[in-house]
PDB file of N, CA and C in Angstrom:
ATOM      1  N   UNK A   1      13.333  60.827  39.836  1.00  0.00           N
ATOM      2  CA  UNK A   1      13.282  59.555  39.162  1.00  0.00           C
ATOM      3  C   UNK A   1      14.428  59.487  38.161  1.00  0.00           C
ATOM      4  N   UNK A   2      15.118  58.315  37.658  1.00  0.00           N
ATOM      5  CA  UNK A   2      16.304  58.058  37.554  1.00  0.00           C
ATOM      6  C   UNK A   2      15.771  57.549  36.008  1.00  0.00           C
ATOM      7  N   UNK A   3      15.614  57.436  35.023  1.00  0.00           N
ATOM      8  CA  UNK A   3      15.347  57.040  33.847  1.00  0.00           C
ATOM      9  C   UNK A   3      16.501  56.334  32.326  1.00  0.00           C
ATOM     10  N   UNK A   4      16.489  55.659  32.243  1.00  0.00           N
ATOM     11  CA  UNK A   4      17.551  55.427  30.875  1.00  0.00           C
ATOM     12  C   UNK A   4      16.422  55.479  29.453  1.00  0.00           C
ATOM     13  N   UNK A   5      17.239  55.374  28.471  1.00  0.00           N
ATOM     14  CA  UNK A   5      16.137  56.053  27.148  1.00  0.00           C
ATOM     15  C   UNK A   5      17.518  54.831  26.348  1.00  0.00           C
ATOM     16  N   UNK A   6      16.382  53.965  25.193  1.00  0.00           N
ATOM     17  CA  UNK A   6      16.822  53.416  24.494  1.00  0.00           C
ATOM     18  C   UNK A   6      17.445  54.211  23.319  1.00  0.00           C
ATOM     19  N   UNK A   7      18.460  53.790  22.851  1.00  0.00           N
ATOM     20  CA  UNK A   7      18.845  54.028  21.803  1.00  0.00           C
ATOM     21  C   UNK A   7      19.559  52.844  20.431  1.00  0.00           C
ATOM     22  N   UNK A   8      19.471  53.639  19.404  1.00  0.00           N
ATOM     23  CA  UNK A   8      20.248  52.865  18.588  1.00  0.00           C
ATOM     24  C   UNK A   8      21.860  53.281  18.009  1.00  0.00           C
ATOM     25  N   UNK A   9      22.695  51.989  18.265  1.00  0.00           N
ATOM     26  CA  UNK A   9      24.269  52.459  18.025  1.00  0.00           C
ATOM     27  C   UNK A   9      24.472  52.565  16.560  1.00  0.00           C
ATOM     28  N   UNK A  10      24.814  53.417  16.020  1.00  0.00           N
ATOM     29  CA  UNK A  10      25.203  54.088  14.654  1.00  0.00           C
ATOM     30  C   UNK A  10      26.577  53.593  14.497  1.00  0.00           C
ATOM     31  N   UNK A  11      27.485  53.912  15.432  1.00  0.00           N
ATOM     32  CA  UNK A  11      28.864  53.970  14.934  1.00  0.00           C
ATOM     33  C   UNK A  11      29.702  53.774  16.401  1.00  0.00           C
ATOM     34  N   UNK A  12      30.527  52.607  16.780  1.00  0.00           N
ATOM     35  CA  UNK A  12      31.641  52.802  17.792  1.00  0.00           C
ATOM     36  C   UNK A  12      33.147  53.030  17.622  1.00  0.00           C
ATOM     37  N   UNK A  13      33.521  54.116  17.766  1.00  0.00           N
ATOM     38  CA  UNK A  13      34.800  54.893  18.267  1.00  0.00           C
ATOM     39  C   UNK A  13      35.441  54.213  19.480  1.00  0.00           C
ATOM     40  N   UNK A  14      36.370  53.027  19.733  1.00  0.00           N
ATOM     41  CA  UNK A  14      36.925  52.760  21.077  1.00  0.00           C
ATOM     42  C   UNK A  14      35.594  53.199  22.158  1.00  0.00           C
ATOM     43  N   UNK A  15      35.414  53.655  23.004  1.00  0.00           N
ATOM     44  CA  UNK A  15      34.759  53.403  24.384  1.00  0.00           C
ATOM     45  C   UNK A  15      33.342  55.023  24.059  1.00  0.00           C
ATOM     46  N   UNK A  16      33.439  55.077  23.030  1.00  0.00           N
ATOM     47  CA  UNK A  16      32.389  56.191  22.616  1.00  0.00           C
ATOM     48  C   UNK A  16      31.904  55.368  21.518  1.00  0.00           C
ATOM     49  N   UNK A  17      29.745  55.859  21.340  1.00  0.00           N
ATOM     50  CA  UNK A  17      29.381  55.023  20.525  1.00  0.00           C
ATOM     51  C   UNK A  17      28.646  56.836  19.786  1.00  0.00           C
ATOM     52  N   UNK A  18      28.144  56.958  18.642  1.00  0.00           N
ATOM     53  CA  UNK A  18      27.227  57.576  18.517  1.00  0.00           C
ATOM     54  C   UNK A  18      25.441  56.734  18.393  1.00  0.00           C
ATOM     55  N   UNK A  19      24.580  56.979  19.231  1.00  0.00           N
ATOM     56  CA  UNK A  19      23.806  57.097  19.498  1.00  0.00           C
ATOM     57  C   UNK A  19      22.599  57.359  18.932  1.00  0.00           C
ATOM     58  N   UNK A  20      21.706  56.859  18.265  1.00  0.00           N
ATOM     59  CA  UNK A  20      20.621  57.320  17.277  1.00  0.00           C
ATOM     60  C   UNK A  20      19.179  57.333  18.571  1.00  0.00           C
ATOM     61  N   UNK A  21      18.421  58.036  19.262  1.00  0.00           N
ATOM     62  CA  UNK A  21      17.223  58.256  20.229  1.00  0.00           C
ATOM     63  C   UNK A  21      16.466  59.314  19.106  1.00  0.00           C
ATOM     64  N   UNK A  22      15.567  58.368  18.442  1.00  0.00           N
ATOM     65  CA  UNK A  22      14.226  58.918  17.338  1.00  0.00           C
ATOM     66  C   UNK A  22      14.700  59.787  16.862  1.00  0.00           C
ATOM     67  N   UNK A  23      15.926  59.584  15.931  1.00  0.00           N
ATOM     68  CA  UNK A  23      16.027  60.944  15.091  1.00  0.00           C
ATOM     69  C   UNK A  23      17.272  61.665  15.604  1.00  0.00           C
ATOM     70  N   UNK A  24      17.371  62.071  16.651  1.00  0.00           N
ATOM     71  CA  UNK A  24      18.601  62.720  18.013  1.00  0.00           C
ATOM     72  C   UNK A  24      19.802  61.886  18.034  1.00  0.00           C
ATOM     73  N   UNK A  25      20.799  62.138  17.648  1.00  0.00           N
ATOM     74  CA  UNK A  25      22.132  61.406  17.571  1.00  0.00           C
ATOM     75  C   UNK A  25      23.153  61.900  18.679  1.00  0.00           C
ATOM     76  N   UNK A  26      23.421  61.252  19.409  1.00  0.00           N
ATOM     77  CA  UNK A  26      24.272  61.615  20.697  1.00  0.00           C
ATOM     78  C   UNK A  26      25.529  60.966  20.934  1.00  0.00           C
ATOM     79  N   UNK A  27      26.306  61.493  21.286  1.00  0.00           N
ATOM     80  CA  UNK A  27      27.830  60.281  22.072  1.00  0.00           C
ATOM     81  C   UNK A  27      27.608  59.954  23.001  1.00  0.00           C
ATOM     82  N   UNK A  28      27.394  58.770  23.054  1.00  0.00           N
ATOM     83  CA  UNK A  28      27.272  58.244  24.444  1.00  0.00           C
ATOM     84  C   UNK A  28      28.906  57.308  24.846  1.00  0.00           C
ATOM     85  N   UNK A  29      29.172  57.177  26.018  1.00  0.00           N
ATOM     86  CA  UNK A  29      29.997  56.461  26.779  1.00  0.00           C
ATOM     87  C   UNK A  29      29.629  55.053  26.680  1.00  0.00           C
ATOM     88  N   UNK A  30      30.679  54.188  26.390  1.00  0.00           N
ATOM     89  CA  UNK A  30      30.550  52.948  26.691  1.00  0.00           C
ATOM     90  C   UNK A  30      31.247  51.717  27.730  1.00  0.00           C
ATOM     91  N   UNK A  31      31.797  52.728  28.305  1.00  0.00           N
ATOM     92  CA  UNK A  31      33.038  52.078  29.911  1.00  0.00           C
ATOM     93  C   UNK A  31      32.408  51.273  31.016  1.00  0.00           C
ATOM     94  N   UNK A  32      31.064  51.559  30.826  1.00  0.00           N
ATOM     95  CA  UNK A  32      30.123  50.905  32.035  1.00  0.00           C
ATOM     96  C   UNK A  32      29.299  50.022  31.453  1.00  0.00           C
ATOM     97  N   UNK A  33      28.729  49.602  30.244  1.00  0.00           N
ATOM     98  CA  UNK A  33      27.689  48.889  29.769  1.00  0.00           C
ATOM     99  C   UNK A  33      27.686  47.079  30.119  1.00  0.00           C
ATOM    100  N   UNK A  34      26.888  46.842  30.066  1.00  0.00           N
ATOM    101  CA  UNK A  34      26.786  45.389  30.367  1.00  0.00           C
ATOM    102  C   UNK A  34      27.706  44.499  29.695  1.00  0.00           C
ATOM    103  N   UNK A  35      27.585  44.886  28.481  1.00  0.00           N
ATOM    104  CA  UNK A  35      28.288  43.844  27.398  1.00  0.00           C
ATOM    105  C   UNK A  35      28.756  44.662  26.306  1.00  0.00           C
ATOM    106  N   UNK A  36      29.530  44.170  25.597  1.00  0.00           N
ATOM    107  CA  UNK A  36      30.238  44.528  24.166  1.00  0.00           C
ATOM    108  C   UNK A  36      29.120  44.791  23.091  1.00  0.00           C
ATOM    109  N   UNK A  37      29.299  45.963  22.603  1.00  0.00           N
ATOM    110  CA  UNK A  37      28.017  46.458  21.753  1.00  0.00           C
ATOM    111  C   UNK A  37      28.567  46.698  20.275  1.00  0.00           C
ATOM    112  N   UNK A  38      27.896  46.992  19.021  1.00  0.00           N
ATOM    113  CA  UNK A  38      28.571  47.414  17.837  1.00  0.00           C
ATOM    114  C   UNK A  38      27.142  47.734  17.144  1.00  0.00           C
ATOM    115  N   UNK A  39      27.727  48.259  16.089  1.00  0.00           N
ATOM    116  CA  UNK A  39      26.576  49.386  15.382  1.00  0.00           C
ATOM    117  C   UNK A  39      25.402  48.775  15.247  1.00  0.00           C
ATOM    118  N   UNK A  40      24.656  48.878  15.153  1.00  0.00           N
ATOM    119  CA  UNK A  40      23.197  48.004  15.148  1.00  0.00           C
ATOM    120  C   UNK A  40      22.324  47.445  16.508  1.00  0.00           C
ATOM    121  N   UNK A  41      23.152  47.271  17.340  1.00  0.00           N
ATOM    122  CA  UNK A  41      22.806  47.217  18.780  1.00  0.00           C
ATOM    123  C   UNK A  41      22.084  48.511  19.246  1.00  0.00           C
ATOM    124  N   UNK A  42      21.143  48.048  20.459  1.00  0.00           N
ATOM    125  CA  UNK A  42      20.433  49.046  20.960  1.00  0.00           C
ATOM    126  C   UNK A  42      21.022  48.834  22.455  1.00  0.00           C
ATOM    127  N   UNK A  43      20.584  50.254  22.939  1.00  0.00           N
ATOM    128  CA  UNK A  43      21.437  50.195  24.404  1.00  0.00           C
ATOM    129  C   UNK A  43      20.300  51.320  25.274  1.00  0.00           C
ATOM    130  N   UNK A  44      20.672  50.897  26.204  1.00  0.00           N
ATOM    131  CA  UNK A  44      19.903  51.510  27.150  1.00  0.00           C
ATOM    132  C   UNK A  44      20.577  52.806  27.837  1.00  0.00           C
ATOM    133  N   UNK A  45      20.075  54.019  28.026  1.00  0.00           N
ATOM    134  CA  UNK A  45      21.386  55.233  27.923  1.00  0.00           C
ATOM    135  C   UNK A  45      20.631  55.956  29.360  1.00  0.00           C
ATOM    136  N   UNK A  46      21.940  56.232  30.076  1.00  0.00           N
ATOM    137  CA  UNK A  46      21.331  57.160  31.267  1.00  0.00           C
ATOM    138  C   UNK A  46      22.064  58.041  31.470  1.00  0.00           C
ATOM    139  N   UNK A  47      22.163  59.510  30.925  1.00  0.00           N
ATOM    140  CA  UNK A  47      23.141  60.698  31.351  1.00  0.00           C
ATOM    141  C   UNK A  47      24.236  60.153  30.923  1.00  0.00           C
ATOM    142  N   UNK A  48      24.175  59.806  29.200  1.00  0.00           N
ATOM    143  CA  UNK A  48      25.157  60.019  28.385  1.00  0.00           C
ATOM    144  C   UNK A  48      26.042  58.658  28.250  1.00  0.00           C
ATOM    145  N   UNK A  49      25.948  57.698  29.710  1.00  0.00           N
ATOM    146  CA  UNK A  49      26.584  56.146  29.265  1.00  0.00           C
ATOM    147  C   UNK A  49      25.394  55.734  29.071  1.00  0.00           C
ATOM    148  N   UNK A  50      25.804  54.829  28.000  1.00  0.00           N
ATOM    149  CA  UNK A  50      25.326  53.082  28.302  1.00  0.00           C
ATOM    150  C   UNK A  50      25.524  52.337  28.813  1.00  0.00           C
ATOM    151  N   UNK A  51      24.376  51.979  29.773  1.00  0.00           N
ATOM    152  CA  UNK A  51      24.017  50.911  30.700  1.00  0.00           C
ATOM    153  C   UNK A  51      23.721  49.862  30.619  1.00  0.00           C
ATOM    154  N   UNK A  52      23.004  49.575  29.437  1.00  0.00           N
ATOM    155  CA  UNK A  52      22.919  48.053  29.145  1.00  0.00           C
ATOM    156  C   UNK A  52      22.744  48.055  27.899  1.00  0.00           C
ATOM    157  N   UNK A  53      22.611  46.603  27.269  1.00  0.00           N
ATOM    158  CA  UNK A  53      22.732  45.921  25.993  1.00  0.00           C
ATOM    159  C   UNK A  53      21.438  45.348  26.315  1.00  0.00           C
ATOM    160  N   UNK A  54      20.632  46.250  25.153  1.00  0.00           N
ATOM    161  CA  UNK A  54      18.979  45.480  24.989  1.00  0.00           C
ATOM    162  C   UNK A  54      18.942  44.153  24.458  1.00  0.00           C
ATOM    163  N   UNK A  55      18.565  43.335  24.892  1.00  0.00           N
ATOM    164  CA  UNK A  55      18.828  41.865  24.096  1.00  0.00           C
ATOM    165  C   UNK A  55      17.572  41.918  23.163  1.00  0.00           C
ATOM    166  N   UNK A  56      17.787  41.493  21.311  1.00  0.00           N
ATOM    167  CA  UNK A  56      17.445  41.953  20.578  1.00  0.00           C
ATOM    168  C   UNK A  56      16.255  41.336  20.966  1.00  0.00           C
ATOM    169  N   UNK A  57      15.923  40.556  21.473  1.00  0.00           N
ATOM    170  CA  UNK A  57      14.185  39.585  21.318  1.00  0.00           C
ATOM    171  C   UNK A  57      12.936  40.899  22.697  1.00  0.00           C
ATOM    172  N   UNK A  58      13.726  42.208  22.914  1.00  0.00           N
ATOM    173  CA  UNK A  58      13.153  43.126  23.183  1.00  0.00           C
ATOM    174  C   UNK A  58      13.120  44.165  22.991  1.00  0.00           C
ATOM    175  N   UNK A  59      13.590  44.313  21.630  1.00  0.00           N
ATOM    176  CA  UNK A  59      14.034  45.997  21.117  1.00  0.00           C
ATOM    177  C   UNK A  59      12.529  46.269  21.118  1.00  0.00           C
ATOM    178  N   UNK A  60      11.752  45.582  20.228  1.00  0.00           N
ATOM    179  CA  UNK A  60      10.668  46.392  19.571  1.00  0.00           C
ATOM    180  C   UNK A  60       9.617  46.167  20.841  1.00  0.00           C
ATOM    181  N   UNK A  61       9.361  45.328  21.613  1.00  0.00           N
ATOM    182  CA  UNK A  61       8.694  46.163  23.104  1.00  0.00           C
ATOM    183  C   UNK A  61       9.066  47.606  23.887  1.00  0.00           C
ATOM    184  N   UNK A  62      10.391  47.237  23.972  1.00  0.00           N
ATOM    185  CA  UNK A  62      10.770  48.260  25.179  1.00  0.00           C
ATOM    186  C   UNK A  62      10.565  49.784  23.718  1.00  0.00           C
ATOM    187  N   UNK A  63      10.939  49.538  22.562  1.00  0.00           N
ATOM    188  CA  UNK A  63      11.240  50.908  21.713  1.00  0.00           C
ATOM    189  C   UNK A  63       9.494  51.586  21.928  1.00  0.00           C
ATOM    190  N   UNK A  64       8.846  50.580  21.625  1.00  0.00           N
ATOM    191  CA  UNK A  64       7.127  50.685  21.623  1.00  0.00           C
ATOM    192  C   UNK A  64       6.561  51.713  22.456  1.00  0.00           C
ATOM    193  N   UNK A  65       7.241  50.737  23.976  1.00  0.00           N
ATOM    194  CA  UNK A  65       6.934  51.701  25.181  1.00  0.00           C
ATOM    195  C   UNK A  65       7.622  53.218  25.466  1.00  0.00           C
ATOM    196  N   UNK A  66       8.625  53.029  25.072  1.00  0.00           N
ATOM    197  CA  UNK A  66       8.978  54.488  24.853  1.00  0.00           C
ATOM    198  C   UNK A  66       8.567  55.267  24.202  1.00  0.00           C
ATOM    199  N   UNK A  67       7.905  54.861  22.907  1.00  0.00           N
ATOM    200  CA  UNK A  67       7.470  55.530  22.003  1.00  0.00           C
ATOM    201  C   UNK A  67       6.079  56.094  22.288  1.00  0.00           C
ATOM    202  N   UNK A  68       4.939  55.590  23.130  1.00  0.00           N
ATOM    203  CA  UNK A  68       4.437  55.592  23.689  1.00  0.00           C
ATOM    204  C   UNK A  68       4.839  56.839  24.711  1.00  0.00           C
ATOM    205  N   UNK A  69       5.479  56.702  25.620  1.00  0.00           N
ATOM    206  CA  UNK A  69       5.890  57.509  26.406  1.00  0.00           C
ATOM    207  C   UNK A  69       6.478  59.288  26.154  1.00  0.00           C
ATOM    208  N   UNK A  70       7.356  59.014  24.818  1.00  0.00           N
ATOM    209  CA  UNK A  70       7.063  60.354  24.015  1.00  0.00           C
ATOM    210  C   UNK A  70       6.241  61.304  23.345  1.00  0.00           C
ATOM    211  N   UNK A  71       5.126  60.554  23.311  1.00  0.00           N
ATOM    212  CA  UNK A  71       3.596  60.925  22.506  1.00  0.00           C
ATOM    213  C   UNK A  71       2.923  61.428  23.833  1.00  0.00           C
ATOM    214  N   UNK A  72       3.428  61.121  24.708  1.00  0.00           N
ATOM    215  CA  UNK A  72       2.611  61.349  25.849  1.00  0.00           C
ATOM    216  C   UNK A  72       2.457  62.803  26.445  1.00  0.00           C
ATOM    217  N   UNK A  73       1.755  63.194  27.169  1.00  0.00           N
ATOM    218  CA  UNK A  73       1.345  64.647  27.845  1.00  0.00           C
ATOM    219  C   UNK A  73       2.209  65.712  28.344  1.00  0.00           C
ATOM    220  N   UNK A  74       2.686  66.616  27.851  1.00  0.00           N
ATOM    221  CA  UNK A  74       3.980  67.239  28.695  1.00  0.00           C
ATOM    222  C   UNK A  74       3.992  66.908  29.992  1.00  0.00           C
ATOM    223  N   UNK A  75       2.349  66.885  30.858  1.00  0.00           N
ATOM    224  CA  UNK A  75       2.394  67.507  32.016  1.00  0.00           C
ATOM    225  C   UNK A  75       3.156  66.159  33.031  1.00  0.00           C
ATOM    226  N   UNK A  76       3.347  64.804  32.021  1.00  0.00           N
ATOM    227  CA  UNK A  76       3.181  63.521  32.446  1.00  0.00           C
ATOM    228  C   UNK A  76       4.730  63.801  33.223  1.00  0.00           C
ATOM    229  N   UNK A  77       4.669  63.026  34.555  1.00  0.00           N
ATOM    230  CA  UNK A  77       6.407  63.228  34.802  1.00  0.00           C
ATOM    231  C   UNK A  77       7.185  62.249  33.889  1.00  0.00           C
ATOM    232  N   UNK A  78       7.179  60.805  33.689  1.00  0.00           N
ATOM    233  CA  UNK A  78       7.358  60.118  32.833  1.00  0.00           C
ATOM    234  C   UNK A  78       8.180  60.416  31.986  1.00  0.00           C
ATOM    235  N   UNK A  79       6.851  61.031  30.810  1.00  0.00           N
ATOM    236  CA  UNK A  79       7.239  61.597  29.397  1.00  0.00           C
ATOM    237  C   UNK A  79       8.098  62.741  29.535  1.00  0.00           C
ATOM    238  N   UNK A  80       7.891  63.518  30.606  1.00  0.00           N
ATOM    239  CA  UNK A  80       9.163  64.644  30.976  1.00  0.00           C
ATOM    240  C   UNK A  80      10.946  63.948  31.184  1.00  0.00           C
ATOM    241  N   UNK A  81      10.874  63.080  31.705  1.00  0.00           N
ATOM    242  CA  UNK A  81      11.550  62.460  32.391  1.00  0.00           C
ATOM    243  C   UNK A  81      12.742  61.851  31.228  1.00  0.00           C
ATOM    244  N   UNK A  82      11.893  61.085  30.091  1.00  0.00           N
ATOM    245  CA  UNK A  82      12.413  60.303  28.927  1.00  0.00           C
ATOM    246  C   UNK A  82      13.100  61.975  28.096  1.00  0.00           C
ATOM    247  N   UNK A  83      11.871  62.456  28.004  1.00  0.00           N
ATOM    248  CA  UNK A  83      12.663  63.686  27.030  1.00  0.00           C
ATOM    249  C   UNK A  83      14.054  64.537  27.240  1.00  0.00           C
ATOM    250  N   UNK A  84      13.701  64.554  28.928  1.00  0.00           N
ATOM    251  CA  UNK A  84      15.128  65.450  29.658  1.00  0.00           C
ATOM    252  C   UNK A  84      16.055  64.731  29.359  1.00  0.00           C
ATOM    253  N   UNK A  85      16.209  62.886  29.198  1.00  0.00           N
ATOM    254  CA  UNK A  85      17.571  62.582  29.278  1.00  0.00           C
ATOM    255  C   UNK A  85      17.927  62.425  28.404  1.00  0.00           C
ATOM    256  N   UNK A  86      16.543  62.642  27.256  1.00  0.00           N
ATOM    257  CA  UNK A  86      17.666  62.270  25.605  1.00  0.00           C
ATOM    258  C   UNK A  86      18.267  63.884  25.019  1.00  0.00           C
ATOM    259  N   UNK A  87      17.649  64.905  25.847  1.00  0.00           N
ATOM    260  CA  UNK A  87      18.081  66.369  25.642  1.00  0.00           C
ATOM    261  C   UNK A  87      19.715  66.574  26.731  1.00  0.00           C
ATOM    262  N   UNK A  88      19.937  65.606  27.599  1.00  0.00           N
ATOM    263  CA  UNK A  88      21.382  65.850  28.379  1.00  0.00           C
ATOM    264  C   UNK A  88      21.969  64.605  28.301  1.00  0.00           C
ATOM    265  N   UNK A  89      21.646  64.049  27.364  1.00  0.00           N
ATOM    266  CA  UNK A  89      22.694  62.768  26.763  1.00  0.00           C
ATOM    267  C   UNK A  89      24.223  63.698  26.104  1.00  0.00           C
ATOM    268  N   UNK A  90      24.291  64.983  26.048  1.00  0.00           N
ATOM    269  CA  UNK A  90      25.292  65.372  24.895  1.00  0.00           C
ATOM    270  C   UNK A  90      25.106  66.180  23.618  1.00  0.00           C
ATOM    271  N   UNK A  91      26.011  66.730  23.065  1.00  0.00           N
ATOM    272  CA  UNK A  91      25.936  67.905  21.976  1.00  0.00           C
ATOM    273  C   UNK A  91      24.982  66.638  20.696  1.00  0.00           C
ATOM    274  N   UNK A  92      24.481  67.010  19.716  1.00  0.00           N
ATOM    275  CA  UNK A  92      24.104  66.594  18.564  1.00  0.00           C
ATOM    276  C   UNK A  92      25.255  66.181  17.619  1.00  0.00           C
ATOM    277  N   UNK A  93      25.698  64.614  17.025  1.00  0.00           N
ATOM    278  CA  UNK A  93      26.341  64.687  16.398  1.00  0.00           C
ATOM    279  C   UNK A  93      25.978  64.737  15.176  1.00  0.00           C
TER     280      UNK A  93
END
């Protein structure tokens, strides 16, 4: 299963953003994303790019459900699933 994990943009560098996922700050890529993003924007992250531009009238659903999804059961594939990609998004900045 193929998963993206929301995040929040901290800071954009030309075509690199840093990345805020609950706490976890990552570089993510921005060469592929839907639209033009800047700090305060949330983005949708899959193996380190961003894929899309959360349109703000759904941050706090989709963040919910994730959040949700992190609280959830190790054994869950899901909640495995969300955790692996915010752990191979990239080094900690």
């Amino acid at each position: 299963m193929c998963l993206g994990v929301p995040g929040k943009v901290i800071e954009v560098n030309d075509i690199v953003a840093t990345v805020d996922f609950w706490g976890v700050r990552r570089p993510v890529m921005l060469n592929i994303v839907d639209a033009p993003v800047e700090a305060g924007d949330y983005v949708l992250v899959h193996v380190g790019f961003a894929i899309r531009k959360i349109p703000p009238e759904d941050v706090e659903e989709t963040l919910a459900f994730y959040d949700s999804l992190l609280r959830g059961d190790a054994e869950d594939l899901m909640s495995n699933d969300v955790r692996t990609e915010m752990q191979s998004s990239g080094e900690d900045t």
